[in-house]
C-alpha atoms as a PDB file:
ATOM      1  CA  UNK A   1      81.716 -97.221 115.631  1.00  0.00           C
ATOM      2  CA  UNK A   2      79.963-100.251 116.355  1.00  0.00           C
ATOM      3  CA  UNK A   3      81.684-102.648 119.084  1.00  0.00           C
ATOM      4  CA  UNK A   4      85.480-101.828 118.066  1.00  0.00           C
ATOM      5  CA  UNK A   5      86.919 -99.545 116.157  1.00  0.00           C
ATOM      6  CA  UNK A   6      87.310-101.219 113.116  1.00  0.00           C
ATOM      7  CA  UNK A   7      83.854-101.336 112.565  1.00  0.00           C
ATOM      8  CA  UNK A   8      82.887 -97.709 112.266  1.00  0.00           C
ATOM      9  CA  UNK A   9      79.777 -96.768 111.340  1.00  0.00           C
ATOM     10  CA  UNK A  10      78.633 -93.533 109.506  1.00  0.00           C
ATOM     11  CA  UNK A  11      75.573 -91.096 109.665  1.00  0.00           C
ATOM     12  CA  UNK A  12      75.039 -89.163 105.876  1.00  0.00           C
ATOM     13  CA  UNK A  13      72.364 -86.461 106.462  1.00  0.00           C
ATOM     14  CA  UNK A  14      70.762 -83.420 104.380  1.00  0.00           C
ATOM     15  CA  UNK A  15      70.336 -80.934 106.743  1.00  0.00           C
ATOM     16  CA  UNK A  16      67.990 -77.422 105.828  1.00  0.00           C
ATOM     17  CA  UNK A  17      70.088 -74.696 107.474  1.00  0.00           C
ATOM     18  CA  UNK A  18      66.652 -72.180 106.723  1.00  0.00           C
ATOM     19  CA  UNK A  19      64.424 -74.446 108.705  1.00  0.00           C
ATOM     20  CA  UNK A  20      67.183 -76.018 110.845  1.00  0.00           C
ATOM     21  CA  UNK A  21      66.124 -79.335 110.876  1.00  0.00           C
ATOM     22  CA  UNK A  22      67.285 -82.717 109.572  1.00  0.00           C
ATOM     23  CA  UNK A  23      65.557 -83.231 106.211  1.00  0.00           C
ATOM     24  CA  UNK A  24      66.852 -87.253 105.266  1.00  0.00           C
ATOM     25  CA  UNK A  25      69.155 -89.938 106.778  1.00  0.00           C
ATOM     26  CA  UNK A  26      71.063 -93.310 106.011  1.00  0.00           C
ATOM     27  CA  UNK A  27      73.556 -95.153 107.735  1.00  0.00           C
ATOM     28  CA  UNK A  28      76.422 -97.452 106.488  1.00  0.00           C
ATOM     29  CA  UNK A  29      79.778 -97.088 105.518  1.00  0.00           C
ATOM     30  CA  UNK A  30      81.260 -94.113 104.094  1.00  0.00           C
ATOM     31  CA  UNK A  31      80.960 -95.176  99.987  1.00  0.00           C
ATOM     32  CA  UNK A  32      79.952 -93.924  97.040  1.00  0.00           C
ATOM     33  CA  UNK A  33      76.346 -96.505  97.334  1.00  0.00           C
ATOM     34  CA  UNK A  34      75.507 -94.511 100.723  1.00  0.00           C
ATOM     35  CA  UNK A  35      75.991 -91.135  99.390  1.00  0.00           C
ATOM     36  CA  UNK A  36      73.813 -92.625  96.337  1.00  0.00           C
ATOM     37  CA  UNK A  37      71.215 -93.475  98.676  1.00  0.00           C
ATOM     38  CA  UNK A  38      70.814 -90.123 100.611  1.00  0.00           C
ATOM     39  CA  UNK A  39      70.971 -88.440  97.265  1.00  0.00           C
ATOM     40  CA  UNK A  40      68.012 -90.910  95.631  1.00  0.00           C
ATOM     41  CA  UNK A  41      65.933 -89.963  99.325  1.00  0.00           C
ATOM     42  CA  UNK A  42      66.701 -86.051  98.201  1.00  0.00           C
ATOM     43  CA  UNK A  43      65.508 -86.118  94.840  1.00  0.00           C
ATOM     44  CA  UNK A  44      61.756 -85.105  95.373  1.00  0.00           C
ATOM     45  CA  UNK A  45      63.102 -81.999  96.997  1.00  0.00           C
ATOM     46  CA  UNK A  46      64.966 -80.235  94.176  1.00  0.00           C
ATOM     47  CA  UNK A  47      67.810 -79.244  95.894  1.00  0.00           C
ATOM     48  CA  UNK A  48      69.469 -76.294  94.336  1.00  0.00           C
ATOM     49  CA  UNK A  49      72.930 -75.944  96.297  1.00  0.00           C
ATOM     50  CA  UNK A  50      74.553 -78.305  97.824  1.00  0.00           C
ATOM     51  CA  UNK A  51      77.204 -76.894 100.434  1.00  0.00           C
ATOM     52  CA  UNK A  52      79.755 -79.979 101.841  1.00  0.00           C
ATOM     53  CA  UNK A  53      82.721 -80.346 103.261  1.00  0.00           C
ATOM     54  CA  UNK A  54      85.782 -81.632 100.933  1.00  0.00           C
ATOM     55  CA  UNK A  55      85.192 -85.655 101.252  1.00  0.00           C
ATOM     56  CA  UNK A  56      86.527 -86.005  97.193  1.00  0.00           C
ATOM     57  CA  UNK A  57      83.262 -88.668  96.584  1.00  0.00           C
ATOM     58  CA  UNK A  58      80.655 -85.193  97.048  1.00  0.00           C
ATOM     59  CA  UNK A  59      82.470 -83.347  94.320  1.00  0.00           C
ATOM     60  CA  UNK A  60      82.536 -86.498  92.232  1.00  0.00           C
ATOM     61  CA  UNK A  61      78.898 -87.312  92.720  1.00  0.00           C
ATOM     62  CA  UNK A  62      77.798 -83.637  92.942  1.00  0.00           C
ATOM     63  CA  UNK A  63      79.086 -83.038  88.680  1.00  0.00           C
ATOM     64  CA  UNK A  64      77.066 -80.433  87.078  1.00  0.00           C
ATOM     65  CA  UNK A  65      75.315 -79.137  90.536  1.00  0.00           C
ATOM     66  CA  UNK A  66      75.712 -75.684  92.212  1.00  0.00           C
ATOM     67  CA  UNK A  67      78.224 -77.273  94.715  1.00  0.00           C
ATOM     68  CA  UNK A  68      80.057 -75.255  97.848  1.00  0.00           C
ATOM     69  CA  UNK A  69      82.554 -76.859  99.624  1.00  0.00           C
ATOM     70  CA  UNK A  70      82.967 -74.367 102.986  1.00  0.00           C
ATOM     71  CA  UNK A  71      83.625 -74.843 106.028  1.00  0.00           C
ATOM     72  CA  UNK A  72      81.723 -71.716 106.133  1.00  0.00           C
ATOM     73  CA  UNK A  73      78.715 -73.250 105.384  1.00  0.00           C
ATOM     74  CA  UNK A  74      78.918 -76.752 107.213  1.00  0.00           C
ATOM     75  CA  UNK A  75      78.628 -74.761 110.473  1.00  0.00           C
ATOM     76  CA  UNK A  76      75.344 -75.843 111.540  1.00  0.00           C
ATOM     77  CA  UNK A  77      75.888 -79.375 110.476  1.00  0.00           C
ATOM     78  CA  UNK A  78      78.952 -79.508 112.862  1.00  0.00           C
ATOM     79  CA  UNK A  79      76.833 -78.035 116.062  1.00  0.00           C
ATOM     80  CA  UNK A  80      74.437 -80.610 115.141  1.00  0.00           C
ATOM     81  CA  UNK A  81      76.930 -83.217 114.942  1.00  0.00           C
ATOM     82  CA  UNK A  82      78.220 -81.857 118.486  1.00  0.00           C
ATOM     83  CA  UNK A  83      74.536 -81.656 119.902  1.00  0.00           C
ATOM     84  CA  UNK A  84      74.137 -85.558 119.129  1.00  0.00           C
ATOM     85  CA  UNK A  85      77.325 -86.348 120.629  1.00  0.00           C
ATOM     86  CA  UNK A  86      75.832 -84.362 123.700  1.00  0.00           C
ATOM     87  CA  UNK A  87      72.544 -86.421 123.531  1.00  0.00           C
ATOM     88  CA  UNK A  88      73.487 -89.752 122.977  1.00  0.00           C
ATOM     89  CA  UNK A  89      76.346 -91.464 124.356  1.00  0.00           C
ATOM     90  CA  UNK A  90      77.446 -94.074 122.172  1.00  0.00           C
ATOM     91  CA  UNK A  91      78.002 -91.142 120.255  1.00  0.00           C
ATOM     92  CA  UNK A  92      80.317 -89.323 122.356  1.00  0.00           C
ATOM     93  CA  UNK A  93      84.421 -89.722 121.615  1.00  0.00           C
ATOM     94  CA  UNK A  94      86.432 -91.819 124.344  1.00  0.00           C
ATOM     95  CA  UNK A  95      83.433 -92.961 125.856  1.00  0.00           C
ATOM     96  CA  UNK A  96      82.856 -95.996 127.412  1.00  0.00           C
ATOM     97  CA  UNK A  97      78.832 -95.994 126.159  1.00  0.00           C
ATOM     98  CA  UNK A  98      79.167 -97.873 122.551  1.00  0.00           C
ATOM     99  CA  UNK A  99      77.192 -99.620 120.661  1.00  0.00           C
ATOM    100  CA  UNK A 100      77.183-103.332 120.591  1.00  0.00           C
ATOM    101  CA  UNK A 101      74.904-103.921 117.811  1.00  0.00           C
ATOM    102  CA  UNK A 102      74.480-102.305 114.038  1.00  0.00           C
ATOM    103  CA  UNK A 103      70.732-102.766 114.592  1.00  0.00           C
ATOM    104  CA  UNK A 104      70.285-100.926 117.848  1.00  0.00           C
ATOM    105  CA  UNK A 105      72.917 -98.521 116.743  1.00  0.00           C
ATOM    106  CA  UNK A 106      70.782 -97.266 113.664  1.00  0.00           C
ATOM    107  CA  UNK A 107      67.100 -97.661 115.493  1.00  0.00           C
ATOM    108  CA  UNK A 108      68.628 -95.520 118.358  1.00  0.00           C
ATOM    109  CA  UNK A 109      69.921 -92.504 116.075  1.00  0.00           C
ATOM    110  CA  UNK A 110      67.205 -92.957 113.857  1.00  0.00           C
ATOM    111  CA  UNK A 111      64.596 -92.840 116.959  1.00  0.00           C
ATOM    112  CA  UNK A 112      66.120 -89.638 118.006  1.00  0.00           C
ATOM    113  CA  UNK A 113      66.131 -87.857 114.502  1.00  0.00           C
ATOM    114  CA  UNK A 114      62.244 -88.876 114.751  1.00  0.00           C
ATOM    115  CA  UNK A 115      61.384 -87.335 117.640  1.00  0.00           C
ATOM    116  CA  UNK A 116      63.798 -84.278 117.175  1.00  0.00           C
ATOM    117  CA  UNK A 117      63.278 -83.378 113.396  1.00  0.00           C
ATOM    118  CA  UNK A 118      60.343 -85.414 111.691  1.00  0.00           C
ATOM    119  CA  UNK A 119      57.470 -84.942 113.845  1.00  0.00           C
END
């Protein structure tokens, strides 16, 4: 979140479990547009299976697609999730480190995905 609870702030991300490595991001609220937007940043890819958690709006948007919904297979996402928690604290849960700005917020996740996964 961003300041105070209310104002939560969510990080969509494709994630290759074969290369283990962050593949595209976007941030915003959790909608059906933001989804839209990670999807339309995916589309030169070809992505053949999609394996999610059960958020209803990936099954929705996800019609006609090889689509797993696993916790099986969201495994890696999750220790990812956890390792960015670890790295940056405005991340971390009941933390006093929080971010007091959407800008900064987004340039400091999105400068860490740079130097972790697209260089």
């Amino acid at each position: 979140y961003v300041g105070a609870k209310s104002r939560q702030r969510w990080l969509f991300y494709a994630y290759d479990r074969l290369r283990k490595t962050v593949v595209a991001h976007v941030f915003g609220e959790r909608t059906m547009a933001m989804l839209g937007r990670l999807m339309s940043l995916l589309s030169p890819f070809d992505v053949v299976i999609w394996m999610t958690d059960d958020w209803p709006l990936y099954e929705s948007r996800l019609k006609g697609k090889l689509h797993v919904i696993s916790k099986r297979y969201t495994q890696r996402i999750e220790r990812h999730n956890l390792n960015l928690r670890q790295h940056l604290a405005r991340l971390g849960r009941k933390s006093l480190s929080f971010s007091k700005s959407v800008e900064l917020h987004d340039k400091v996740i999105g400068h860490y995905l740079n130097i972790k996964h697209y260089q």
